[in-house]
N, C-alpha and C. Protein backbone atom coordinates (compact mmCIF):
# COMPACT_ATOMS: atom_id res chain seq x y z
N UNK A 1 10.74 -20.39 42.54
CA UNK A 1 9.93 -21.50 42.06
C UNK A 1 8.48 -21.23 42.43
N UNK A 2 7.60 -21.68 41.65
CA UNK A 2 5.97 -21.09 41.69
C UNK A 2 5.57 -22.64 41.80
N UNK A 3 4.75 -22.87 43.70
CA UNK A 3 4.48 -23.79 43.89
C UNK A 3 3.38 -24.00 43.10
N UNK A 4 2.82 -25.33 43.04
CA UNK A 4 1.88 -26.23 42.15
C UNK A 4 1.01 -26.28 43.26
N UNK A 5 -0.59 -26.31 43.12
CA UNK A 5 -1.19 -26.38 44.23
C UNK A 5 -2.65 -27.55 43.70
N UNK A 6 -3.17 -27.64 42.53
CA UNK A 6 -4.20 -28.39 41.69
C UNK A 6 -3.28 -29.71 41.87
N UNK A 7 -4.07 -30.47 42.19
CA UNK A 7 -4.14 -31.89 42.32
C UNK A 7 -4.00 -32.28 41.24
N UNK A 8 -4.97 -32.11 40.26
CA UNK A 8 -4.90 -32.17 38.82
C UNK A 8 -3.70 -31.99 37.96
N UNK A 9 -3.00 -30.72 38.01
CA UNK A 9 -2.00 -30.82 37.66
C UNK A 9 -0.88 -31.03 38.20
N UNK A 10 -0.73 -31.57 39.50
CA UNK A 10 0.51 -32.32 40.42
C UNK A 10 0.47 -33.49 39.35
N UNK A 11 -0.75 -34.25 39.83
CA UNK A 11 -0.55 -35.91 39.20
C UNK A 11 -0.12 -35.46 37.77
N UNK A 12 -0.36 -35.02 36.81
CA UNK A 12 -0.04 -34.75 35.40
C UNK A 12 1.96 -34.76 35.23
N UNK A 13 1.78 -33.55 36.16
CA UNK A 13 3.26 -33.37 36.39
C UNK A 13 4.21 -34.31 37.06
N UNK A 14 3.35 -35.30 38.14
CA UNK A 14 3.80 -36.31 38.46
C UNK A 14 4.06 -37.69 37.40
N UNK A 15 3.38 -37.84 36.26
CA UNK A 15 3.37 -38.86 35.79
C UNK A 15 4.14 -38.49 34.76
N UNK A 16 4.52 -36.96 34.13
CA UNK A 16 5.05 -36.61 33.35
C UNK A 16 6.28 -37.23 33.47
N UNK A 17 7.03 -36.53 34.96
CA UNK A 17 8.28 -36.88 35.31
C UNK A 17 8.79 -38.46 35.65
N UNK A 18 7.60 -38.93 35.86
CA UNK A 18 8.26 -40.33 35.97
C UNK A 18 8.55 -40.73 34.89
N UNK A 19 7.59 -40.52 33.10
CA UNK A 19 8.06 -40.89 31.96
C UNK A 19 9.57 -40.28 31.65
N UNK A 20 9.53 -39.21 31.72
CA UNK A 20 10.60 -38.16 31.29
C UNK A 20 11.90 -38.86 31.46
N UNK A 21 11.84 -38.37 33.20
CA UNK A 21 13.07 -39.01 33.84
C UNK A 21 13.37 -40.49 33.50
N UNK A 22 12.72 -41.42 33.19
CA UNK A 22 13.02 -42.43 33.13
C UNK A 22 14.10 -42.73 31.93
N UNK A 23 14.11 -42.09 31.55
CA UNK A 23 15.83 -42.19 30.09
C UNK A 23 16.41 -41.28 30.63
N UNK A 24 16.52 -40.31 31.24
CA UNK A 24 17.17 -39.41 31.63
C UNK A 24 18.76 -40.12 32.27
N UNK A 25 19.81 -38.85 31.81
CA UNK A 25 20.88 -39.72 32.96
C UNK A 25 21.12 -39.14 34.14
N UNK A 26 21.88 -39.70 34.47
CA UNK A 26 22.34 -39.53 36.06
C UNK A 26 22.01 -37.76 36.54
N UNK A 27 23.21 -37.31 35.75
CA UNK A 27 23.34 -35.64 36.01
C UNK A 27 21.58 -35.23 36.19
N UNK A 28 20.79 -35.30 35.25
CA UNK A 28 19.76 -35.05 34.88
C UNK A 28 18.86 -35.01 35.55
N UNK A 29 18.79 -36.45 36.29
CA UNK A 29 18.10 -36.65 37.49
C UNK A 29 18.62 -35.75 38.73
N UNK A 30 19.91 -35.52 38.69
CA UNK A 30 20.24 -34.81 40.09
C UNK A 30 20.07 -33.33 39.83
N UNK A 31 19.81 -32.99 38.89
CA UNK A 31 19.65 -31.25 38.27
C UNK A 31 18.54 -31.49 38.86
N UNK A 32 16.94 -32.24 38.65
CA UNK A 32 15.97 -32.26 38.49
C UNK A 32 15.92 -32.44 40.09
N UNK A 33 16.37 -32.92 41.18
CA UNK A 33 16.54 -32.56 42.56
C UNK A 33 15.57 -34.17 42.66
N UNK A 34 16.03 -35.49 41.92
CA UNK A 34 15.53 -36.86 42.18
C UNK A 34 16.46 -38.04 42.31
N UNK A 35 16.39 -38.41 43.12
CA UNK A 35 17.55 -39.77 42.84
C UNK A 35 16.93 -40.71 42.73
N UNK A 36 17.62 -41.57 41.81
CA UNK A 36 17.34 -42.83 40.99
C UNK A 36 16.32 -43.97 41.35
N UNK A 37 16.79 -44.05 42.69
CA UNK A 37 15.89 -44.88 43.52
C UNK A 37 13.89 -44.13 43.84
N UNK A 38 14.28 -43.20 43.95
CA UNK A 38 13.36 -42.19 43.90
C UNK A 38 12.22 -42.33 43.09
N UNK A 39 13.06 -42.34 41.33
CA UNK A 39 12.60 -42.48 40.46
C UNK A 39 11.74 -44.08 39.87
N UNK A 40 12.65 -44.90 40.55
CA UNK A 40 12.37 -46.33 40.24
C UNK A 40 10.95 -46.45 41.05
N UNK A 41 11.16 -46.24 42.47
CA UNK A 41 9.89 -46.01 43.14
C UNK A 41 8.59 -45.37 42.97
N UNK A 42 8.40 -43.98 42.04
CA UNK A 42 7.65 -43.22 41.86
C UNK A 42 7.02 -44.30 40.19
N UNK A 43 7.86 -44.80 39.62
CA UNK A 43 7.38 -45.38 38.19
C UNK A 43 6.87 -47.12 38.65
N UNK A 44 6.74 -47.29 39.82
CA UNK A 44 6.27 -48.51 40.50
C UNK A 44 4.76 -48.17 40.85
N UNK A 45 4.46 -46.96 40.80
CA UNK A 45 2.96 -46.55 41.73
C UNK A 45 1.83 -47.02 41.09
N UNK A 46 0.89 -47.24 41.29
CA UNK A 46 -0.34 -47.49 40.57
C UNK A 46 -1.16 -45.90 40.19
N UNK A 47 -1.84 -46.16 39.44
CA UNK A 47 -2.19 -44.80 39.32
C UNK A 47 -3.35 -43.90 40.29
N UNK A 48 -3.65 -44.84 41.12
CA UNK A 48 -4.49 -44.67 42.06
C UNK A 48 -3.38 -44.22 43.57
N UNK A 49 -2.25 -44.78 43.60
CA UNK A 49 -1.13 -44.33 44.54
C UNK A 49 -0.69 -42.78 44.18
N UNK A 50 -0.16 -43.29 42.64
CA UNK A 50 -0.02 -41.78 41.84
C UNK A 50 -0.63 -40.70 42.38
N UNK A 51 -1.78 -40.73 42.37
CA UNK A 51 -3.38 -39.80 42.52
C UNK A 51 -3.17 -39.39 44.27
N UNK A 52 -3.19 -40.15 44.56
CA UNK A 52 -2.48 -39.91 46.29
C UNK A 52 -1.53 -38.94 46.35
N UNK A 53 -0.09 -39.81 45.71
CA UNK A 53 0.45 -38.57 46.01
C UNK A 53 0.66 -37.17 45.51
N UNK A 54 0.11 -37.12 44.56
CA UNK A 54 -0.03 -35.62 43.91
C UNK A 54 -0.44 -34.98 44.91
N UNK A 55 -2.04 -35.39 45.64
CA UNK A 55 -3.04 -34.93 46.42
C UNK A 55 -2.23 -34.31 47.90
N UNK A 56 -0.97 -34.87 47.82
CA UNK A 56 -0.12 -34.67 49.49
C UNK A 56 0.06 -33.12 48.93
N UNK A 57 -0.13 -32.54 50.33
CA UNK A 57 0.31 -31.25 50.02
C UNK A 57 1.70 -31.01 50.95
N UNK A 58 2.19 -32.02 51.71
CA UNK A 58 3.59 -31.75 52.11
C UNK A 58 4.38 -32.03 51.12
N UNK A 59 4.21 -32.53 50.01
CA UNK A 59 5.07 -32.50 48.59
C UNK A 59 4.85 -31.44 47.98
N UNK A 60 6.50 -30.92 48.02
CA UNK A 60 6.62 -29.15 47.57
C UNK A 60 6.84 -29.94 46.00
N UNK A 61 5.70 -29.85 44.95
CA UNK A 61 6.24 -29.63 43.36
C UNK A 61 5.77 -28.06 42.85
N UNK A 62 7.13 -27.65 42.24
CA UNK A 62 6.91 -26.57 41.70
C UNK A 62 7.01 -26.37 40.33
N UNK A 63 7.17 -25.22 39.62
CA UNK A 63 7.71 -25.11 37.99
C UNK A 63 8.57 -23.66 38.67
N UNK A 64 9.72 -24.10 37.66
CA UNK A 64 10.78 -22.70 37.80
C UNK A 64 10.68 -22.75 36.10
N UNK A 65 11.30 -21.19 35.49
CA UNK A 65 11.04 -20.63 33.98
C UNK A 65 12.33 -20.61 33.93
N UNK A 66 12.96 -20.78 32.67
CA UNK A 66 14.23 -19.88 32.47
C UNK A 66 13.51 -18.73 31.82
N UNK A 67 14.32 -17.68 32.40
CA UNK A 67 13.81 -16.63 32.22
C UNK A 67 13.90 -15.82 30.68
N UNK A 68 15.33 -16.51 29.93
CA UNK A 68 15.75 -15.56 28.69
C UNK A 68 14.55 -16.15 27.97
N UNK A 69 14.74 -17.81 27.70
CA UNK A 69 13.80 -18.39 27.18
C UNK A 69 12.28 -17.77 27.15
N UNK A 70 11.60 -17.75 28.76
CA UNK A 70 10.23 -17.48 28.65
C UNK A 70 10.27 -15.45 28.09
N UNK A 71 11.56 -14.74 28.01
CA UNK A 71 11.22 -13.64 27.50
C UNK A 71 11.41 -13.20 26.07
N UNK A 72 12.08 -14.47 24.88
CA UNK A 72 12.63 -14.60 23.80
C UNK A 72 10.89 -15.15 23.42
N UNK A 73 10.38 -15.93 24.31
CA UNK A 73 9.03 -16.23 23.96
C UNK A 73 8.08 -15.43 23.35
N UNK A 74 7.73 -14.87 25.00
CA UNK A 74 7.30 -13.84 25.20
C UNK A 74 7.56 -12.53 23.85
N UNK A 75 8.59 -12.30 23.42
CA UNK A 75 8.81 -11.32 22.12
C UNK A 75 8.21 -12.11 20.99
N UNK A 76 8.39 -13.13 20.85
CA UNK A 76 7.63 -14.16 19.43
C UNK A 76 6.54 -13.85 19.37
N UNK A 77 5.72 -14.20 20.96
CA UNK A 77 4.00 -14.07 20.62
C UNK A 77 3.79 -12.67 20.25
N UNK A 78 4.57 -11.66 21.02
CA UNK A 78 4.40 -10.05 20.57
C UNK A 78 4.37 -10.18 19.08
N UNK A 79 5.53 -10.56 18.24
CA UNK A 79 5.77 -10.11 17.23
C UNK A 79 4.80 -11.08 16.10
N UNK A 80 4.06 -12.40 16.50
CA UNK A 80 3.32 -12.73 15.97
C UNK A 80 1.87 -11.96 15.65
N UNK A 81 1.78 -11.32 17.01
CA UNK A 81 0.18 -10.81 17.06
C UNK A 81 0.18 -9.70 16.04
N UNK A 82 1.23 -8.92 16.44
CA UNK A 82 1.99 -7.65 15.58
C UNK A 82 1.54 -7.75 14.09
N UNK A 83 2.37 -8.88 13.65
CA UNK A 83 1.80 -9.51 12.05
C UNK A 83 0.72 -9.72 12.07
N UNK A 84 -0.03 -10.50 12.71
CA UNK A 84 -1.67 -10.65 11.95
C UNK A 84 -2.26 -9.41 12.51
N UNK A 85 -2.20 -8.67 13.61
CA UNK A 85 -2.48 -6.95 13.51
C UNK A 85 -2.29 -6.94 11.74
N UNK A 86 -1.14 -6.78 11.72
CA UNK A 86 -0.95 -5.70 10.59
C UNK A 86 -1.79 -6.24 9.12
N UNK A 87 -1.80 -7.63 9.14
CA UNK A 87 -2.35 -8.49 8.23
C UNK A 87 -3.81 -7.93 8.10
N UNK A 88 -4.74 -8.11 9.54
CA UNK A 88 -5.78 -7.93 9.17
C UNK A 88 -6.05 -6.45 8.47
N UNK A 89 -5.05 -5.28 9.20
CA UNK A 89 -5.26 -3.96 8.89
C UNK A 89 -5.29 -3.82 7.39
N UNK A 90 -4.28 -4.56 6.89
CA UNK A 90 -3.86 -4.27 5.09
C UNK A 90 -5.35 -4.90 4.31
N UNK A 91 -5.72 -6.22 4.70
CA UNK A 91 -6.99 -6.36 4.71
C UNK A 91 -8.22 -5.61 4.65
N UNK A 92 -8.40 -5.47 5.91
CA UNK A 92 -9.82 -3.96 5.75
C UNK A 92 -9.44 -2.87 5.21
N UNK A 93 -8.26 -2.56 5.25
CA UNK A 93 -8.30 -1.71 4.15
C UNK A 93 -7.75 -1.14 3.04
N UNK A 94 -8.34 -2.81 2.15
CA UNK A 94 -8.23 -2.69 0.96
C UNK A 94 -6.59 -3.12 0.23
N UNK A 95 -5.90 -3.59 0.42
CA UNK A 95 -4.93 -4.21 -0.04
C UNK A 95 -5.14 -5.26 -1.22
N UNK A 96 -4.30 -5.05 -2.30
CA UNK A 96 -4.34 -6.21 -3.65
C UNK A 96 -3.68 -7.62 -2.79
N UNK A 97 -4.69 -8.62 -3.76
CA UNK A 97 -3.70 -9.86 -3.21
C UNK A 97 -2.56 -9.64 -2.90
N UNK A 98 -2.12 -9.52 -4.53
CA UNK A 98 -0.35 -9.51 -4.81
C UNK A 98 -0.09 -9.03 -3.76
N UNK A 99 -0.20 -8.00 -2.75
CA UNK A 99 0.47 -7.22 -2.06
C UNK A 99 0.37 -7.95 -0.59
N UNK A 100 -0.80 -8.40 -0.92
CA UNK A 100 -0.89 -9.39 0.57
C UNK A 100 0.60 -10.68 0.77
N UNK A 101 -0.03 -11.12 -1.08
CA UNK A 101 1.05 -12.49 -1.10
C UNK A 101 2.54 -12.15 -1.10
N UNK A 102 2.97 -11.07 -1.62
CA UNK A 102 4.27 -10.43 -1.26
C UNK A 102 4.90 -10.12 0.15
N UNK A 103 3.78 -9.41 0.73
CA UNK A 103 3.98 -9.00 1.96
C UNK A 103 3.85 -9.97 3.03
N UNK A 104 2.83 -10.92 3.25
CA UNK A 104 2.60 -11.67 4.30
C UNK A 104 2.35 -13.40 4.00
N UNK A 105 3.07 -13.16 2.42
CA UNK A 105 3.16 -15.39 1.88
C UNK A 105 1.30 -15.50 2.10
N UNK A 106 0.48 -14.67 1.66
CA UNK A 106 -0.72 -15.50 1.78
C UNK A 106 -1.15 -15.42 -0.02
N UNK A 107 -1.80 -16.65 -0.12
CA UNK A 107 -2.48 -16.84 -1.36
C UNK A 107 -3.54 -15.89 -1.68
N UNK A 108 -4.07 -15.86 -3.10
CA UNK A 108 -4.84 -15.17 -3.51
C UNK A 108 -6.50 -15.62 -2.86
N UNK A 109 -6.76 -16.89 -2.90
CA UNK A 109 -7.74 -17.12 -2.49
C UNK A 109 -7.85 -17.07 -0.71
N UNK A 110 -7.13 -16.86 0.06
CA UNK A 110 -6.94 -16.40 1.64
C UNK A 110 -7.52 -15.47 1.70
N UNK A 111 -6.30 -14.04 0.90
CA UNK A 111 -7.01 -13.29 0.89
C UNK A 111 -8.42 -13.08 0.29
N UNK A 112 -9.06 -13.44 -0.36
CA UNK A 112 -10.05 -12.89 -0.96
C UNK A 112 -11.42 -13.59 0.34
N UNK A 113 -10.77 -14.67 0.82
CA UNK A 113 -11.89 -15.44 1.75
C UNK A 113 -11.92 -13.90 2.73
N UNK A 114 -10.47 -13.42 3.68
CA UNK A 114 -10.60 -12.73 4.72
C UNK A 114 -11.21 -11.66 4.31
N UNK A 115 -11.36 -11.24 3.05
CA UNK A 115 -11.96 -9.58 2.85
C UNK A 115 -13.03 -10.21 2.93
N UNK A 116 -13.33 -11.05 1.96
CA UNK A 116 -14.69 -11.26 2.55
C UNK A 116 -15.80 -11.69 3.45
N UNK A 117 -14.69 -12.30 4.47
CA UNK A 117 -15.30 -12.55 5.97
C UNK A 117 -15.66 -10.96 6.79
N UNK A 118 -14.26 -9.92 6.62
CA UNK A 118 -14.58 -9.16 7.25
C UNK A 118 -15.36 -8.29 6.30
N UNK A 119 -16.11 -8.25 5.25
CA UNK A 119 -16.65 -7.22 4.93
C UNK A 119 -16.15 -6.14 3.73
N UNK A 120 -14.61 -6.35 3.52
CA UNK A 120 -13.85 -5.60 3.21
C UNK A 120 -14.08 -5.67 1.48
N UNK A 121 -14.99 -5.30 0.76
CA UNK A 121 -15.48 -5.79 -0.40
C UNK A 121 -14.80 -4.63 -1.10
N UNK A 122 -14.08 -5.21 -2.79
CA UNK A 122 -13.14 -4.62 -3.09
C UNK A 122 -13.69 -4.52 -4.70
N UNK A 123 -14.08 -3.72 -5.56
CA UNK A 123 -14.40 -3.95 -6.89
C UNK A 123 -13.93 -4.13 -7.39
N UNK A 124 -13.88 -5.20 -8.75
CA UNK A 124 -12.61 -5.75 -9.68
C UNK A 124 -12.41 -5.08 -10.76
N UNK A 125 -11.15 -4.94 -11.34
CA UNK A 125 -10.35 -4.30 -12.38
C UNK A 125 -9.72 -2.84 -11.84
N UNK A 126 -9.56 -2.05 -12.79
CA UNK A 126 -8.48 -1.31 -12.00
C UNK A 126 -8.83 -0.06 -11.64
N UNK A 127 -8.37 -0.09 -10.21
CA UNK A 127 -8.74 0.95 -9.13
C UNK A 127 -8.62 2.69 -10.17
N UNK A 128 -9.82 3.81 -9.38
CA UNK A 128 -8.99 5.03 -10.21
C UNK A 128 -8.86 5.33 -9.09
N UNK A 129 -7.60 6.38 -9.81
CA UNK A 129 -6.56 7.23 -8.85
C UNK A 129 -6.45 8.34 -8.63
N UNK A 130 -5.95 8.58 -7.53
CA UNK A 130 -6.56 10.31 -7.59
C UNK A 130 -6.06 11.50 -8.30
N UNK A 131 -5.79 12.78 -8.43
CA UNK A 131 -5.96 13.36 -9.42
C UNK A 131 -4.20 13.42 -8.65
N UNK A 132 -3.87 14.39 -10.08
CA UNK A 132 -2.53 14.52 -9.84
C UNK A 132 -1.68 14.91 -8.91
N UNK A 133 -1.94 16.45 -8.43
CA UNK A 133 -1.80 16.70 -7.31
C UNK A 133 -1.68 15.73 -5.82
N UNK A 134 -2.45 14.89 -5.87
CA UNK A 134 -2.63 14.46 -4.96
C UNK A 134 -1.43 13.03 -4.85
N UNK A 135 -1.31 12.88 -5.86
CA UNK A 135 -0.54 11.54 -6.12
C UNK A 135 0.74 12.13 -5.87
N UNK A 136 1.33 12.97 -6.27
CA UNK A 136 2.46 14.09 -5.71
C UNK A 136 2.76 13.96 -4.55
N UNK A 137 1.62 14.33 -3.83
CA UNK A 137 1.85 14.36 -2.38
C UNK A 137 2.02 13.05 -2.08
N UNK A 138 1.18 12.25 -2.64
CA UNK A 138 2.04 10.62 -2.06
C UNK A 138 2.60 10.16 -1.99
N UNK A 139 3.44 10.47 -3.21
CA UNK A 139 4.90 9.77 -3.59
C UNK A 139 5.79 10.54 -2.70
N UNK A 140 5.38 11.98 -2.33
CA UNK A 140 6.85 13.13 -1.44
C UNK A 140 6.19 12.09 -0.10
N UNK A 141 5.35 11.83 0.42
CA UNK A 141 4.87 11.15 1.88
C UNK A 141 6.21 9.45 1.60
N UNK A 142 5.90 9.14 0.64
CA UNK A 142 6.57 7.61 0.29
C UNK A 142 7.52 7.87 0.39
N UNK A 143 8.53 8.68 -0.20
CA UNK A 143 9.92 8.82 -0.09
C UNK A 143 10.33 9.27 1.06
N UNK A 144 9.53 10.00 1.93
CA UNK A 144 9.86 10.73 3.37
C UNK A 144 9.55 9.57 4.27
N UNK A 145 8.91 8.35 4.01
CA UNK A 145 9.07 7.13 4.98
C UNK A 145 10.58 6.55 4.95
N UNK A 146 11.23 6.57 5.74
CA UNK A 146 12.86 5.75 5.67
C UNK A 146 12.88 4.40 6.54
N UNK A 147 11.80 4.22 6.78
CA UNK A 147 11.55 2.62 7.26
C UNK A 147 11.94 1.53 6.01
N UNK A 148 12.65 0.54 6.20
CA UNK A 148 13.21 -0.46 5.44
C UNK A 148 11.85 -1.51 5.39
N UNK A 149 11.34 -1.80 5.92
CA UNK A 149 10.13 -2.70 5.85
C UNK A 149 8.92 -2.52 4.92
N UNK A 150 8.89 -2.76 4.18
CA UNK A 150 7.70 -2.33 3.00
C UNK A 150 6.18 -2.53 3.91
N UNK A 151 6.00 -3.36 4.60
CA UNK A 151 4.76 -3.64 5.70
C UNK A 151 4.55 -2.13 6.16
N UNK A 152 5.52 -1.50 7.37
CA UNK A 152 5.52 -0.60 8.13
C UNK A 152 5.34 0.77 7.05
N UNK A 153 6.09 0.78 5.69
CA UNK A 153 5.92 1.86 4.89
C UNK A 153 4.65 2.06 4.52
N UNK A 154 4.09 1.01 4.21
CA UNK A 154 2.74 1.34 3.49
C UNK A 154 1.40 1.46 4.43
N UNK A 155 2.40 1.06 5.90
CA UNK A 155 1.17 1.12 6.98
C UNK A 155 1.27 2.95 7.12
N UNK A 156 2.58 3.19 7.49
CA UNK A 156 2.45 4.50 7.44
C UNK A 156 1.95 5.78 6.39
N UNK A 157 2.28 5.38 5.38
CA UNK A 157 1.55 5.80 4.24
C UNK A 157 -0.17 6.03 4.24
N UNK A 158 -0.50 4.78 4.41
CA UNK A 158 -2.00 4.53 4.62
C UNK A 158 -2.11 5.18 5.78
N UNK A 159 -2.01 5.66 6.92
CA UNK A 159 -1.85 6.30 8.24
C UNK A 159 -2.49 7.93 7.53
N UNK A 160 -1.68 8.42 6.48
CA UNK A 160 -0.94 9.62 6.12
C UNK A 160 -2.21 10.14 5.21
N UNK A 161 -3.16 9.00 4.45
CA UNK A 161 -3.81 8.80 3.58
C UNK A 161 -4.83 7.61 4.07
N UNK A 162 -5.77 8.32 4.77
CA UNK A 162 -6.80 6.52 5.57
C UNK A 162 -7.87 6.84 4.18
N UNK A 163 -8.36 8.24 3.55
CA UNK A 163 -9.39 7.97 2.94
C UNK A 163 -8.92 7.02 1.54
N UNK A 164 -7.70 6.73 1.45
CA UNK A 164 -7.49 6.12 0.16
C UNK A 164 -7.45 4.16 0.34
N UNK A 165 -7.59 3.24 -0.54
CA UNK A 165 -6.94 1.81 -0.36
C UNK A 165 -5.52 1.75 -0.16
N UNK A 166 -4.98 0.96 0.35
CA UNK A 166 -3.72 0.61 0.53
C UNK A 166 -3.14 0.23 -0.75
N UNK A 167 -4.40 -0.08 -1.94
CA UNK A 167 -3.82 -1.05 -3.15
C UNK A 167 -3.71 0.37 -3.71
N UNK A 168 -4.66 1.37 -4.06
CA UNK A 168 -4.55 2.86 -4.76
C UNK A 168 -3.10 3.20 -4.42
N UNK A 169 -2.60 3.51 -2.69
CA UNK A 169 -1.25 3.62 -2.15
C UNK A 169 -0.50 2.73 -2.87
N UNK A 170 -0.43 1.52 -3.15
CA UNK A 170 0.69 0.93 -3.37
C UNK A 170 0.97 1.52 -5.43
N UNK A 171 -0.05 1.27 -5.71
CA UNK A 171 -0.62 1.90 -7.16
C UNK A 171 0.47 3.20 -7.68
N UNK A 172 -0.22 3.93 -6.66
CA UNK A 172 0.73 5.29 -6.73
C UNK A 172 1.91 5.35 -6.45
N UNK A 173 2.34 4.67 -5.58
CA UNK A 173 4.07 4.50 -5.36
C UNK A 173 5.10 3.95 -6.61
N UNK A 174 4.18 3.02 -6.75
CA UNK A 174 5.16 2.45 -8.14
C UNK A 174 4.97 2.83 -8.95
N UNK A 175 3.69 3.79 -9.11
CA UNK A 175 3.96 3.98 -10.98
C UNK A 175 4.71 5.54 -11.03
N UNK A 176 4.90 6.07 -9.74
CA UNK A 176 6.11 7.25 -9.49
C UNK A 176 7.59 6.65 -9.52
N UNK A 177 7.53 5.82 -9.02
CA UNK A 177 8.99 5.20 -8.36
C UNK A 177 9.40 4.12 -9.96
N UNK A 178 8.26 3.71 -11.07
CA UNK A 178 8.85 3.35 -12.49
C UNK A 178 9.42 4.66 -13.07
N UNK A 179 8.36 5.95 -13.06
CA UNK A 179 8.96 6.98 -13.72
C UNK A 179 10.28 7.34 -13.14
N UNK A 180 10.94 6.96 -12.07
CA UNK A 180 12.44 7.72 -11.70
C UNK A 180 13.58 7.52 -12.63
């Protein structure tokens, strides 16, 4: 348990638990290491008593984590940041809406705000592509990605190919992968 030491947030935590607990049942209260009377007493205080006793520092209040919980968390925020990483990356460089709104549910006008917050200015109508040869090699790079995630493919792709857009990349993949 990770003692509480801010006054500030004792009383918080103190007033929390008196709401909390107060519907709580029996078991609940005794998990929570309070008995009833306890409770009746602590939701009697004025808030100026309240403020007192937070301030006692012979009152051990702590916070304990469950641990799966705070590490199932902990993987969410990873895998959130992960996505808008990758979001902004497809962004700067150069990704079609469509590919945005396919890939990451954002609208056409989102994207077009974020390119143009960051700079990422994109000329309209249709991209040219590079010469043949070269598109060859993109499509043998595309098919040699065996990642199931279309995000991670085209990140790697673009990895493979930084001087090109991601939209040219996506361009070239499909109009190889219609001819099959």
């Amino acid at each position: 348990m990770l003692p509480l030491l801010d006054a500030q947030v004792r009383l918080v935590l103190l007033n929390h638990v008196a709401v909390r607990l107060a519907e709580a049942q029996p078991h609940e209260l005794h998990a929570a290491g309070i008995e009833s009377e306890l409770l009746a007493r602590l939701r009697q205080l004025s808030a100026l008593d309240l403020n007192r006793l937070a301030a006692m520092r012979d009152l051990t209040i702590g916070v304990g984590f469950d641990a799966a919980g705070l590490k199932a968390g902990l993987r969410a925020v990873a895998l959130v940041n992960e996505a808008k990483a990758m979001e902004a990356y497809f962004i700067r460089n150069g990704a079609s809406w469509q590919m945005m709104s396919a890939l990451f549910k954002i609208r056409r006008k989102v994207t077009l705000k974020r390119r143009r917050d960051c700079g990422a200015w994109r000329p309209s109508g249709r991209l040219p592509l590079p010469d043949y040869a070269t598109r060859e090699r993109i499509f043998r790079a595309w098919r040699a990605i065996e990642d199931p995630n279309s995000r991670v493919r085209y990140y790697r792709l673009h990895q493979a190919f930084p001087q090109l857009s991601i939209a040219v990349l996506e361009t070239v993949a499909r109009e190889f992968e219609a001819d099959q």
